[in-house]
PDB file of N, CA and C in Angstrom:
ATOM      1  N   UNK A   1      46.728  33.888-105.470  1.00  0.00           N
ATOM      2  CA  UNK A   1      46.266  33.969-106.833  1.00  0.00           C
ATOM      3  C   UNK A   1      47.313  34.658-107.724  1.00  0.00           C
ATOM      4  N   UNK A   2      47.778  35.751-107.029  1.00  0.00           N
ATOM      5  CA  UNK A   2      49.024  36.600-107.977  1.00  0.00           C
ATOM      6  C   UNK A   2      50.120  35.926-108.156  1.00  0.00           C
ATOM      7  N   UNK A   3      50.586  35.132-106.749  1.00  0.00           N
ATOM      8  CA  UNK A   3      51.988  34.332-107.217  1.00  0.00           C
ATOM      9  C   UNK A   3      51.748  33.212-107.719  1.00  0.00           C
ATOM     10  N   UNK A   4      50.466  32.469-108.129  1.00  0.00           N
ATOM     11  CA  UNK A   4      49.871  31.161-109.209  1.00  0.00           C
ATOM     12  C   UNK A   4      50.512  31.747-110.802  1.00  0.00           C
ATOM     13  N   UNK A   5      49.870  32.753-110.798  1.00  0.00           N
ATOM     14  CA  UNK A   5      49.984  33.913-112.210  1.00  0.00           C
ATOM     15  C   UNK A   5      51.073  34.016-112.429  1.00  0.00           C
ATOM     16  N   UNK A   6      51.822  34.673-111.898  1.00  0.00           N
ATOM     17  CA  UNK A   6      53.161  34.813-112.107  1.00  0.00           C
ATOM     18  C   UNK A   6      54.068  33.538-112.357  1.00  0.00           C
ATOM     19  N   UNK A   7      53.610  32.599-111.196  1.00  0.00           N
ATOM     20  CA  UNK A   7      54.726  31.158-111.293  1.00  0.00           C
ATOM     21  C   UNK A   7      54.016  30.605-113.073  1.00  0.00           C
ATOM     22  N   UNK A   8      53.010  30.592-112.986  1.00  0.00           N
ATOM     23  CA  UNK A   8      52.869  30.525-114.668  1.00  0.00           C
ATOM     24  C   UNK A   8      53.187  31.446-115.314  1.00  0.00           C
ATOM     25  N   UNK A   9      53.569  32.380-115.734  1.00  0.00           N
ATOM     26  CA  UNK A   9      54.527  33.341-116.504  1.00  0.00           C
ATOM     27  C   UNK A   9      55.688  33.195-116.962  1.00  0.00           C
ATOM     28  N   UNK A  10      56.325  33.239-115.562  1.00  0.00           N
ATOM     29  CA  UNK A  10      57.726  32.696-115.235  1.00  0.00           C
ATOM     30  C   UNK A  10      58.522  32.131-116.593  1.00  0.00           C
ATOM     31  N   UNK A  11      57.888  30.780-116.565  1.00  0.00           N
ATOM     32  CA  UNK A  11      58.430  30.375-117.924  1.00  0.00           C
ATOM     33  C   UNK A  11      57.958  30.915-119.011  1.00  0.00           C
ATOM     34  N   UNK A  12      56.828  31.371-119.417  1.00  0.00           N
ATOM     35  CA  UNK A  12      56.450  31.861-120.086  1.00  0.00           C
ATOM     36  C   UNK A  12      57.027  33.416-121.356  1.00  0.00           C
ATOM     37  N   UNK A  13      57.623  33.910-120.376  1.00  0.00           N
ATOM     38  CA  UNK A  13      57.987  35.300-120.253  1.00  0.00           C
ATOM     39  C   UNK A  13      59.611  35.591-120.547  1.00  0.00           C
ATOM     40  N   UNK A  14      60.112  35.805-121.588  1.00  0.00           N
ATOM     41  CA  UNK A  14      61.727  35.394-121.570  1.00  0.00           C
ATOM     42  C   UNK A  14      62.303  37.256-122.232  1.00  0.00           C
ATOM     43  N   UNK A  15      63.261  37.581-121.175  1.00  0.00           N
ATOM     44  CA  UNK A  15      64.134  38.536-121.780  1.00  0.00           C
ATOM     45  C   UNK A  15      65.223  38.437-121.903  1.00  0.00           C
ATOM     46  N   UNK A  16      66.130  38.888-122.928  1.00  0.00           N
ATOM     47  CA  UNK A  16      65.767  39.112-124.266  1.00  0.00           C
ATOM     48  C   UNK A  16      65.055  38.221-124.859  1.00  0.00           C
ATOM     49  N   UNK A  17      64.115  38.900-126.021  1.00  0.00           N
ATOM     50  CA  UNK A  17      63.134  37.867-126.497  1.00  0.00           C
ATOM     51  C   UNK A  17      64.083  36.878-127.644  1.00  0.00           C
ATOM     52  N   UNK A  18      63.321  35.584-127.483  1.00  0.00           N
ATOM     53  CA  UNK A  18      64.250  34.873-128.702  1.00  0.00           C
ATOM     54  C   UNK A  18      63.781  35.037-129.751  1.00  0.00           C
ATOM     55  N   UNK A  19      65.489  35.012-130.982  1.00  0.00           N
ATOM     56  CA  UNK A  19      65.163  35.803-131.966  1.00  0.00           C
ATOM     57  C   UNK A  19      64.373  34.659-132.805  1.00  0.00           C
ATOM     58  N   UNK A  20      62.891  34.463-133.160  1.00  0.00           N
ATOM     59  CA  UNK A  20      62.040  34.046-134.092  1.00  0.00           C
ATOM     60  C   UNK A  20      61.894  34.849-134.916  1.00  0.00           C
ATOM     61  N   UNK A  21      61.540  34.464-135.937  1.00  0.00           N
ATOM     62  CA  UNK A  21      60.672  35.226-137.219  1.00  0.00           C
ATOM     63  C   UNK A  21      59.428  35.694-136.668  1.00  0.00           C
ATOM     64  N   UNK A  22      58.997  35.020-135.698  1.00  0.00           N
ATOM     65  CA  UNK A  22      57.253  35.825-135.512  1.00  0.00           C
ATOM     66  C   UNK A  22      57.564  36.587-134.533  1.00  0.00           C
ATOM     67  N   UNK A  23      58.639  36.474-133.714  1.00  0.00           N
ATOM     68  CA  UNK A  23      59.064  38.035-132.991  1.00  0.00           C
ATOM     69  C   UNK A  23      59.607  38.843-133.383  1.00  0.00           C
ATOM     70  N   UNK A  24      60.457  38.667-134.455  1.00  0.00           N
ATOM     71  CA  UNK A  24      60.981  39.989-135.073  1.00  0.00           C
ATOM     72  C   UNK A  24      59.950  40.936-135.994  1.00  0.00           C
ATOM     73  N   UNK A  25      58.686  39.995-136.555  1.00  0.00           N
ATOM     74  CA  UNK A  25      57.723  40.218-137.676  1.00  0.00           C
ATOM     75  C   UNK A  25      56.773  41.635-136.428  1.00  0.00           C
ATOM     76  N   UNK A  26      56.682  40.508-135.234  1.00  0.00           N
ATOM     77  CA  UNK A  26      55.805  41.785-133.874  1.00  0.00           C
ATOM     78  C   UNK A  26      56.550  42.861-133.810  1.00  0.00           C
ATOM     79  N   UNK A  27      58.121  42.475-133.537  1.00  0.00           N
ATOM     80  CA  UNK A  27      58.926  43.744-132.542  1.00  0.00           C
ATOM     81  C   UNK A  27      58.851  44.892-133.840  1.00  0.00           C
ATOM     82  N   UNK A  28      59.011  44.256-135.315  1.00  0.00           N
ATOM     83  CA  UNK A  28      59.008  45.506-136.096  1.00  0.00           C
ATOM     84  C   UNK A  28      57.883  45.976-136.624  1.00  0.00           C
ATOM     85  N   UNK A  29      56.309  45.446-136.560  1.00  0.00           N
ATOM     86  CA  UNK A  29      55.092  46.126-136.612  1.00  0.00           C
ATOM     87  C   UNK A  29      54.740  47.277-135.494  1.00  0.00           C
ATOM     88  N   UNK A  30      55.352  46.475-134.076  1.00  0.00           N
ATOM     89  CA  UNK A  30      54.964  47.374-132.966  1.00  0.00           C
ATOM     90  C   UNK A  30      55.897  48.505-132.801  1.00  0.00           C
ATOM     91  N   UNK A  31      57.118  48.691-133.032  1.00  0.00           N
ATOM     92  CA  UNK A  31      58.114  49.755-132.682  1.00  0.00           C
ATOM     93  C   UNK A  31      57.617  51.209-133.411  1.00  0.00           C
ATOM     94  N   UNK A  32      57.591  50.705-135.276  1.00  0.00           N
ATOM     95  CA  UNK A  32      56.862  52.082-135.674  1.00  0.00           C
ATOM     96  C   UNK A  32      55.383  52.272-135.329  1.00  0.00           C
ATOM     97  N   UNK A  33      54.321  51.307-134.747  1.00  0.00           N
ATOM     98  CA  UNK A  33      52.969  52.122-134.783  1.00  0.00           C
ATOM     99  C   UNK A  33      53.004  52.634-133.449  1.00  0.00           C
ATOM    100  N   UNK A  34      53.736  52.058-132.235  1.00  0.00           N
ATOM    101  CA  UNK A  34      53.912  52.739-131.043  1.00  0.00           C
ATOM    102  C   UNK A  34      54.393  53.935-131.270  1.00  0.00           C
ATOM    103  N   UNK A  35      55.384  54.235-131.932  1.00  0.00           N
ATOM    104  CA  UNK A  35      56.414  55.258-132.182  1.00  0.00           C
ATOM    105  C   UNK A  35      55.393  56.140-133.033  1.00  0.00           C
ATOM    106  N   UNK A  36      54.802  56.312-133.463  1.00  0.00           N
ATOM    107  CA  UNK A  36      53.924  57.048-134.395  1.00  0.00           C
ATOM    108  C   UNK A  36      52.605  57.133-133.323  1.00  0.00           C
ATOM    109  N   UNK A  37      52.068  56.117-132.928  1.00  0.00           N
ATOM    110  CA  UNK A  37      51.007  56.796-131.729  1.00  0.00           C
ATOM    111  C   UNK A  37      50.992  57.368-130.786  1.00  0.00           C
ATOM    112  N   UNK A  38      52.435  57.456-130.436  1.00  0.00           N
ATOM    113  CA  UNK A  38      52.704  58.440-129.456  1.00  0.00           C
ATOM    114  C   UNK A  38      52.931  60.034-129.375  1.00  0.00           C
ATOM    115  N   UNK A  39      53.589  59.500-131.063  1.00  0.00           N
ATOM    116  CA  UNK A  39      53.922  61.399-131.548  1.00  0.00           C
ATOM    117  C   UNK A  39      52.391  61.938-130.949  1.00  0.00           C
ATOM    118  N   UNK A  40      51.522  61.333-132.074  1.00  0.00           N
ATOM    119  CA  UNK A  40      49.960  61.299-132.247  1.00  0.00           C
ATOM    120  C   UNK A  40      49.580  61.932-130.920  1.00  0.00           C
ATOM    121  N   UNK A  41      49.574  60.955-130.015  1.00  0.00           N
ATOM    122  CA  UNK A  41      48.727  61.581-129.046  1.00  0.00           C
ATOM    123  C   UNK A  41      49.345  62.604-127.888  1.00  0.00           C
ATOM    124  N   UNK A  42      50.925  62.833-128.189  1.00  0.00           N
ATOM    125  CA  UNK A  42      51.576  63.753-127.218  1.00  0.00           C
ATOM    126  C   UNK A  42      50.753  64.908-128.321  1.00  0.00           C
ATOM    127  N   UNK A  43      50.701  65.125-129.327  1.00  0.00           N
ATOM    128  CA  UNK A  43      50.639  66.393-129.949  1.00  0.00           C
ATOM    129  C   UNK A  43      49.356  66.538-129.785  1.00  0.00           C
ATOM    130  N   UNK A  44      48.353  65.546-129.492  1.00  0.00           N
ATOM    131  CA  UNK A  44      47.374  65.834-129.027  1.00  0.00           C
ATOM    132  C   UNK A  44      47.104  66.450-127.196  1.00  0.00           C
ATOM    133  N   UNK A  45      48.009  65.939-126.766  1.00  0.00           N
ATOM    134  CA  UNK A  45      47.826  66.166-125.157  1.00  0.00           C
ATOM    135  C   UNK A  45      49.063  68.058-124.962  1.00  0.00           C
ATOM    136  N   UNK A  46      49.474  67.859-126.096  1.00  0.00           N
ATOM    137  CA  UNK A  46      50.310  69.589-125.646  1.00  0.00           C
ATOM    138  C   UNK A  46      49.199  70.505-126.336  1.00  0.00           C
ATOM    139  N   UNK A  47      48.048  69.921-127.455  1.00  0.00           N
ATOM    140  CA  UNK A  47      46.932  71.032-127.426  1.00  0.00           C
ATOM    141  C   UNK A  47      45.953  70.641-126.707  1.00  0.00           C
ATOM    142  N   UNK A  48      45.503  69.946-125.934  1.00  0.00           N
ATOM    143  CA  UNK A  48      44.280  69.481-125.050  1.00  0.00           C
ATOM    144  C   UNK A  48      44.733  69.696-123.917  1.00  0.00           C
ATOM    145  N   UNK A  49      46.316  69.871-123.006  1.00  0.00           N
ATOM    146  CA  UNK A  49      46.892  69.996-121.622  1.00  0.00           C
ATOM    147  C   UNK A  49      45.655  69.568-120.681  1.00  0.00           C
ATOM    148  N   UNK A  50      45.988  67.815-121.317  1.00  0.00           N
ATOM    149  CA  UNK A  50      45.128  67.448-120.092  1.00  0.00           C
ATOM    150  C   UNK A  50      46.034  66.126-119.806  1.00  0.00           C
ATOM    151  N   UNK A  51      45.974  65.659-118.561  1.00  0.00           N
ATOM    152  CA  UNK A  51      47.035  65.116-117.998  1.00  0.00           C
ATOM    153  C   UNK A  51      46.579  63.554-118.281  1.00  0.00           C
ATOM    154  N   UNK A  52      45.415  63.204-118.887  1.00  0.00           N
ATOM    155  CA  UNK A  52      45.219  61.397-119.190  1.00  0.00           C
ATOM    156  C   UNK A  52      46.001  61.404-120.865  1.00  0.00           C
ATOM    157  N   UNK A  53      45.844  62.021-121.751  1.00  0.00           N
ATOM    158  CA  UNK A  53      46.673  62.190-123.184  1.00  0.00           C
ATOM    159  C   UNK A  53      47.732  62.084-122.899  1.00  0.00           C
ATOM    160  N   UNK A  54      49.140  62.957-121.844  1.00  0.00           N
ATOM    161  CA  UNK A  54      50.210  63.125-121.523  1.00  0.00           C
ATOM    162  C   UNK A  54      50.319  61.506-120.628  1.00  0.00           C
ATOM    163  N   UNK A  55      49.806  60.799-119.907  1.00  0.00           N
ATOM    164  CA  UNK A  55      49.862  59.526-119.288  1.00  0.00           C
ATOM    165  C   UNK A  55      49.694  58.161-120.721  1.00  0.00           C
ATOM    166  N   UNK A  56      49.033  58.267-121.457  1.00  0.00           N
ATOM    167  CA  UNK A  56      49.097  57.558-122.627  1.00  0.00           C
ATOM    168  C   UNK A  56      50.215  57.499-123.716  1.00  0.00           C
ATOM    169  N   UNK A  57      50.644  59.191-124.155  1.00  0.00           N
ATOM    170  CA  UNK A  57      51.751  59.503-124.471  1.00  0.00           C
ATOM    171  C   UNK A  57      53.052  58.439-124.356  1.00  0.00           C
ATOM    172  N   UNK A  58      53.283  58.606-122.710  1.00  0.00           N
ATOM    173  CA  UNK A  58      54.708  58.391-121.470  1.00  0.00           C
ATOM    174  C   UNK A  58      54.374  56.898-122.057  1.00  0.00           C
ATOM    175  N   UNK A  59      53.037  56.277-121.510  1.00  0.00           N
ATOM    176  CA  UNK A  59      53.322  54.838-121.602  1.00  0.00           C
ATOM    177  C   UNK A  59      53.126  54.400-123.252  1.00  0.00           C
ATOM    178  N   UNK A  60      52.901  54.413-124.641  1.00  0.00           N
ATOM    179  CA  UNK A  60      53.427  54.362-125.410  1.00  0.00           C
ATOM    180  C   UNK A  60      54.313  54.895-126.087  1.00  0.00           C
ATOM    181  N   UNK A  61      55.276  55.768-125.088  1.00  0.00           N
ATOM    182  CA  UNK A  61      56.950  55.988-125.420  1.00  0.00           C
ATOM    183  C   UNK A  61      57.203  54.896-124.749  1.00  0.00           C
ATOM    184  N   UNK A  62      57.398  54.306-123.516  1.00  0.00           N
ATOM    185  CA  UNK A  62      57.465  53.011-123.357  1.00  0.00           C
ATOM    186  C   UNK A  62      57.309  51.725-123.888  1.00  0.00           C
ATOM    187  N   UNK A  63      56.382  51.657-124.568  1.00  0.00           N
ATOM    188  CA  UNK A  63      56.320  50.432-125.552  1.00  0.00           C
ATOM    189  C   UNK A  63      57.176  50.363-126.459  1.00  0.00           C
ATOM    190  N   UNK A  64      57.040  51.957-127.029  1.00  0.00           N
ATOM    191  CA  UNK A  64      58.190  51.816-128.326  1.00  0.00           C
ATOM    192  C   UNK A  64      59.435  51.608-127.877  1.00  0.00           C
ATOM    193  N   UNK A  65      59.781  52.151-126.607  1.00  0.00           N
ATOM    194  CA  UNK A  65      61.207  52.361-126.111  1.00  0.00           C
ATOM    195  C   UNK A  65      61.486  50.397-125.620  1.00  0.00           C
ATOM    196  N   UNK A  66      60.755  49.314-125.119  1.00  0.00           N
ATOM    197  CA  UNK A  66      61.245  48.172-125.110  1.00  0.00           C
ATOM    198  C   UNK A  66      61.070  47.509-126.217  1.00  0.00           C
ATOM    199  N   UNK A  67      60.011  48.069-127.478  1.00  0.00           N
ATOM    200  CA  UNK A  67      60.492  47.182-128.671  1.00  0.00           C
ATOM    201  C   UNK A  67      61.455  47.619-129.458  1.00  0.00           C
ATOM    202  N   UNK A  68      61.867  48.925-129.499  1.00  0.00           N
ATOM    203  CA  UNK A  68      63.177  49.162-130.132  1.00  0.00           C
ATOM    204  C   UNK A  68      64.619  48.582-129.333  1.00  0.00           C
ATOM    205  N   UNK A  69      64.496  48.725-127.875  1.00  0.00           N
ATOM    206  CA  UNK A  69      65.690  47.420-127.089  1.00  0.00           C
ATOM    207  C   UNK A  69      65.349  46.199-127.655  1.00  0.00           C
ATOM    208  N   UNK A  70      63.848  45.451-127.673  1.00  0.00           N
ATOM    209  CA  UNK A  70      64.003  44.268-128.321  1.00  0.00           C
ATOM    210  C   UNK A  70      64.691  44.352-129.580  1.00  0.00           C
ATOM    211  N   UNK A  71      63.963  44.908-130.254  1.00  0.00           N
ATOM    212  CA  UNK A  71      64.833  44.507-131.686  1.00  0.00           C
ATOM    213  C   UNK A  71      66.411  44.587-132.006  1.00  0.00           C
ATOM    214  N   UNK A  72      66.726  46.054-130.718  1.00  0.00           N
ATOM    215  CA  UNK A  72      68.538  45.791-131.112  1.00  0.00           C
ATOM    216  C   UNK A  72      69.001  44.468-130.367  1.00  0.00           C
ATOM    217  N   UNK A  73      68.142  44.188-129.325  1.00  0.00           N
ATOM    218  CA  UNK A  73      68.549  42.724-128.553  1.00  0.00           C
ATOM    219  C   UNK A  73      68.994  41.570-129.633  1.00  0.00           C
ATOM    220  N   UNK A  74      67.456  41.352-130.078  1.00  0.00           N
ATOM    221  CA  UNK A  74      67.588  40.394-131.230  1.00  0.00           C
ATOM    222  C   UNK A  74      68.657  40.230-132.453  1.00  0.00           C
ATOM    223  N   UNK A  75      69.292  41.906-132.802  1.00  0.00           N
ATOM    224  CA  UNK A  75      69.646  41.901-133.725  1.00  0.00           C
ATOM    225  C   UNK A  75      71.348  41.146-133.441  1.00  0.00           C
ATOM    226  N   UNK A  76      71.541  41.903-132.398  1.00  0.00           N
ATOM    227  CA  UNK A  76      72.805  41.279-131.570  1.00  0.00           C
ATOM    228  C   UNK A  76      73.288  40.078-131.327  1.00  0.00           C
ATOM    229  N   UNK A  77      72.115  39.416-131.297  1.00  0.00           N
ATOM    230  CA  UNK A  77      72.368  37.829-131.003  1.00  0.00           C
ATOM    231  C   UNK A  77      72.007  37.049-132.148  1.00  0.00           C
ATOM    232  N   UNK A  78      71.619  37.912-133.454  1.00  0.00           N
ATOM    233  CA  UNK A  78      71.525  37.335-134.613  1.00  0.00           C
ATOM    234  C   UNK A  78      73.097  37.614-135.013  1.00  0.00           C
ATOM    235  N   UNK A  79      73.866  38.595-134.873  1.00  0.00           N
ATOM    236  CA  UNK A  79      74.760  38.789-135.478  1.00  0.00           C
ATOM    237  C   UNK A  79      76.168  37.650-134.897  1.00  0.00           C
ATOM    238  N   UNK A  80      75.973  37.628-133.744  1.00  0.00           N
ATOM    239  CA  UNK A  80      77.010  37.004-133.047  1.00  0.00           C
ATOM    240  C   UNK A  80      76.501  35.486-132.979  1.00  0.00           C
ATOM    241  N   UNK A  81      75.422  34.807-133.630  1.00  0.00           N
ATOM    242  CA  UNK A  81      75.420  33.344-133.937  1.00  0.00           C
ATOM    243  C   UNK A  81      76.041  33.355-135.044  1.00  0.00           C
ATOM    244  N   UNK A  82      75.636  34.064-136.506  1.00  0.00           N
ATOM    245  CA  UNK A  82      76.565  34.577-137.805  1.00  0.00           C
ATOM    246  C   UNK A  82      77.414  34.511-137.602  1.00  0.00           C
ATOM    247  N   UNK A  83      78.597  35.490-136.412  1.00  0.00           N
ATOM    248  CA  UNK A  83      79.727  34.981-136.680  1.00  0.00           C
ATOM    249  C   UNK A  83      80.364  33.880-135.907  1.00  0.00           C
ATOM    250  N   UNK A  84      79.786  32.987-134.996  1.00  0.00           N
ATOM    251  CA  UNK A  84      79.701  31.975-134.476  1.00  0.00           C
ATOM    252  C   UNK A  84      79.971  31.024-135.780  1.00  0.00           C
ATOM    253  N   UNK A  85      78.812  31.157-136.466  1.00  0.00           N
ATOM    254  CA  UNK A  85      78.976  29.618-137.759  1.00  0.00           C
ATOM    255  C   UNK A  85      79.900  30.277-138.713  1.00  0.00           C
ATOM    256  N   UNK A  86      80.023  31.403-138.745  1.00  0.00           N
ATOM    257  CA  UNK A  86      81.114  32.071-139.725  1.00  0.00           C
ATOM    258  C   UNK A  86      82.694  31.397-139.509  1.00  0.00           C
ATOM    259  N   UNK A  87      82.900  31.028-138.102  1.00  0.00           N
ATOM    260  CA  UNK A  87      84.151  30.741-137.134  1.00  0.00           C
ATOM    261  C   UNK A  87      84.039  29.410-137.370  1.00  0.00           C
ATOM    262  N   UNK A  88      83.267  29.047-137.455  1.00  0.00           N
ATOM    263  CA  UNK A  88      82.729  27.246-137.273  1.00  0.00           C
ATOM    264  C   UNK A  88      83.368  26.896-138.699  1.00  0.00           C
ATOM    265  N   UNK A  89      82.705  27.667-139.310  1.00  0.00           N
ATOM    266  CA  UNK A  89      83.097  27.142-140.715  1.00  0.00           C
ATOM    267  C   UNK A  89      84.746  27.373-141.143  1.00  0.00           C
ATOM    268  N   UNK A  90      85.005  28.883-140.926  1.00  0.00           N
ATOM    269  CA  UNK A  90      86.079  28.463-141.333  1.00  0.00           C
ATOM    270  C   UNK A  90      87.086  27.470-140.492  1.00  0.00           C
ATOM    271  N   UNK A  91      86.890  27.361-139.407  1.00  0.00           N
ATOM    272  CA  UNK A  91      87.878  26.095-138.662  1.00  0.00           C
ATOM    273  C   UNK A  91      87.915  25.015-139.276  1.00  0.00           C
ATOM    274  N   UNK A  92      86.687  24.444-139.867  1.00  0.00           N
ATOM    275  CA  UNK A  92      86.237  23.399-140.533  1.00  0.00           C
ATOM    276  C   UNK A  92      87.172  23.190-141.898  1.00  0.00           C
ATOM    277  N   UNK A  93      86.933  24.121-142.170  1.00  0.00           N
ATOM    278  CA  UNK A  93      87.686  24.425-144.228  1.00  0.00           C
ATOM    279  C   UNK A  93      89.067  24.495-143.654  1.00  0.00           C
ATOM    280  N   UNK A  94      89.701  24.929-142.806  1.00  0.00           N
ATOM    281  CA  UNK A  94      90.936  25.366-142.107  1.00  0.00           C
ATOM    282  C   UNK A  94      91.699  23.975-142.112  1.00  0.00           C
ATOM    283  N   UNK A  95      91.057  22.943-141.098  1.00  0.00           N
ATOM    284  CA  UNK A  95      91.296  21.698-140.761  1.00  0.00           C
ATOM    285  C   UNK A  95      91.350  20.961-142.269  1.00  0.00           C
ATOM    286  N   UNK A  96      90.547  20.819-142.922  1.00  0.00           N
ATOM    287  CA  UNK A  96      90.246  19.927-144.048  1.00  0.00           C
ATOM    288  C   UNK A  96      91.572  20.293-144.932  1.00  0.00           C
ATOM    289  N   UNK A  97      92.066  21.812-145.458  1.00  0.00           N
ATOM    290  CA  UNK A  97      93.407  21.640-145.936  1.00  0.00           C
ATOM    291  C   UNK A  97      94.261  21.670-146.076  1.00  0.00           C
ATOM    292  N   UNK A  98      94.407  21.300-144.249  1.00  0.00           N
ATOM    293  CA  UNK A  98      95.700  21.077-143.735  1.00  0.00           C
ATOM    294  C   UNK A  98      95.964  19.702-143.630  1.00  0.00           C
ATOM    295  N   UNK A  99      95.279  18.846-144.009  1.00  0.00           N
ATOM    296  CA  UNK A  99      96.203  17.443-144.232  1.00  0.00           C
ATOM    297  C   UNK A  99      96.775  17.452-145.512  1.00  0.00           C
ATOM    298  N   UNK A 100      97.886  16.308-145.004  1.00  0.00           N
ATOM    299  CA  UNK A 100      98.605  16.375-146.173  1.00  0.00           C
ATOM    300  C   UNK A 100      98.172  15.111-147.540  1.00  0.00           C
ATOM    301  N   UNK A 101      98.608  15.487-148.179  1.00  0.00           N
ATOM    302  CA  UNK A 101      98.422  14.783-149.555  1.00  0.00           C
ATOM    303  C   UNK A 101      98.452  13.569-150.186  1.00  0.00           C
ATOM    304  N   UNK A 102      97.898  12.473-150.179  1.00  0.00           N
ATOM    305  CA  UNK A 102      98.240  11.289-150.432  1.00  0.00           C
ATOM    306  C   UNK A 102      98.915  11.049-151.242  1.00  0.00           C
ATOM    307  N   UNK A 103     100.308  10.333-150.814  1.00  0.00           N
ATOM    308  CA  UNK A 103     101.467  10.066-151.525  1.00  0.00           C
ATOM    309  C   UNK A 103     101.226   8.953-152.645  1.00  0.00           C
ATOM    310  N   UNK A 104     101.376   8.814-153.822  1.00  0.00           N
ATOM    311  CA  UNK A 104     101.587   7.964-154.875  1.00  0.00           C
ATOM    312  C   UNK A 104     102.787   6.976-155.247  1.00  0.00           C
ATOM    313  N   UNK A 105     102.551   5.502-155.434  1.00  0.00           N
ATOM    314  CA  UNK A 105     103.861   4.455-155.648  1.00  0.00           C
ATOM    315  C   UNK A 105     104.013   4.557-157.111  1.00  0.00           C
TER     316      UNK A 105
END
């Protein structure tokens, strides 16, 4: 049953995430409310010193901590397609005026 689950995942499941608009719209809703619910509830678990607050804490520093890798992921491979077509292009404009000039009789 677990390796059914998983072999459907599999494809499912891609790291680094690809950079979409509706994943970058998630990775940057979730990074600050993780990042802010965690302050939240560590400052709650260093005045309550009870060890389920401090376990909630850890694992939404975790959340925040892989959507802030997602987002520099994403941002990385946004930047380096940019200068991908940046290169593209100028080769393109490069080529085009370097032929020479049609001669006139």
């Amino acid at each position: 049953m677990l390796a059914e689950l998983l072999g459907r995942l599999s494809g499912a499941i891609t790291w680094p995430p690809p950079d979409t608009d509706r994943n970058r719209f998630l990775f940057r809703l979730t990074f600050p409310l993780s990042t802010l619910a965690a302050v939240y509830v560590l400052t709650f678990a260093l005045v309550s010193n009870g060890w389920l607050p401090y376990l909630v804490a850890v694992i939404l520093m975790m959340v925040a901590g892989v959507s802030g890798i997602g987002l520099l992921l994403m941002r990385a491979h946004r930047q380096e397609v940019a200068q991908a077509e940046a290169a593209e292009l100028a080769r393109s404009a490069g080529s085009g005026s370097a032929s020479p000039a049609p001669r006139g009789r």
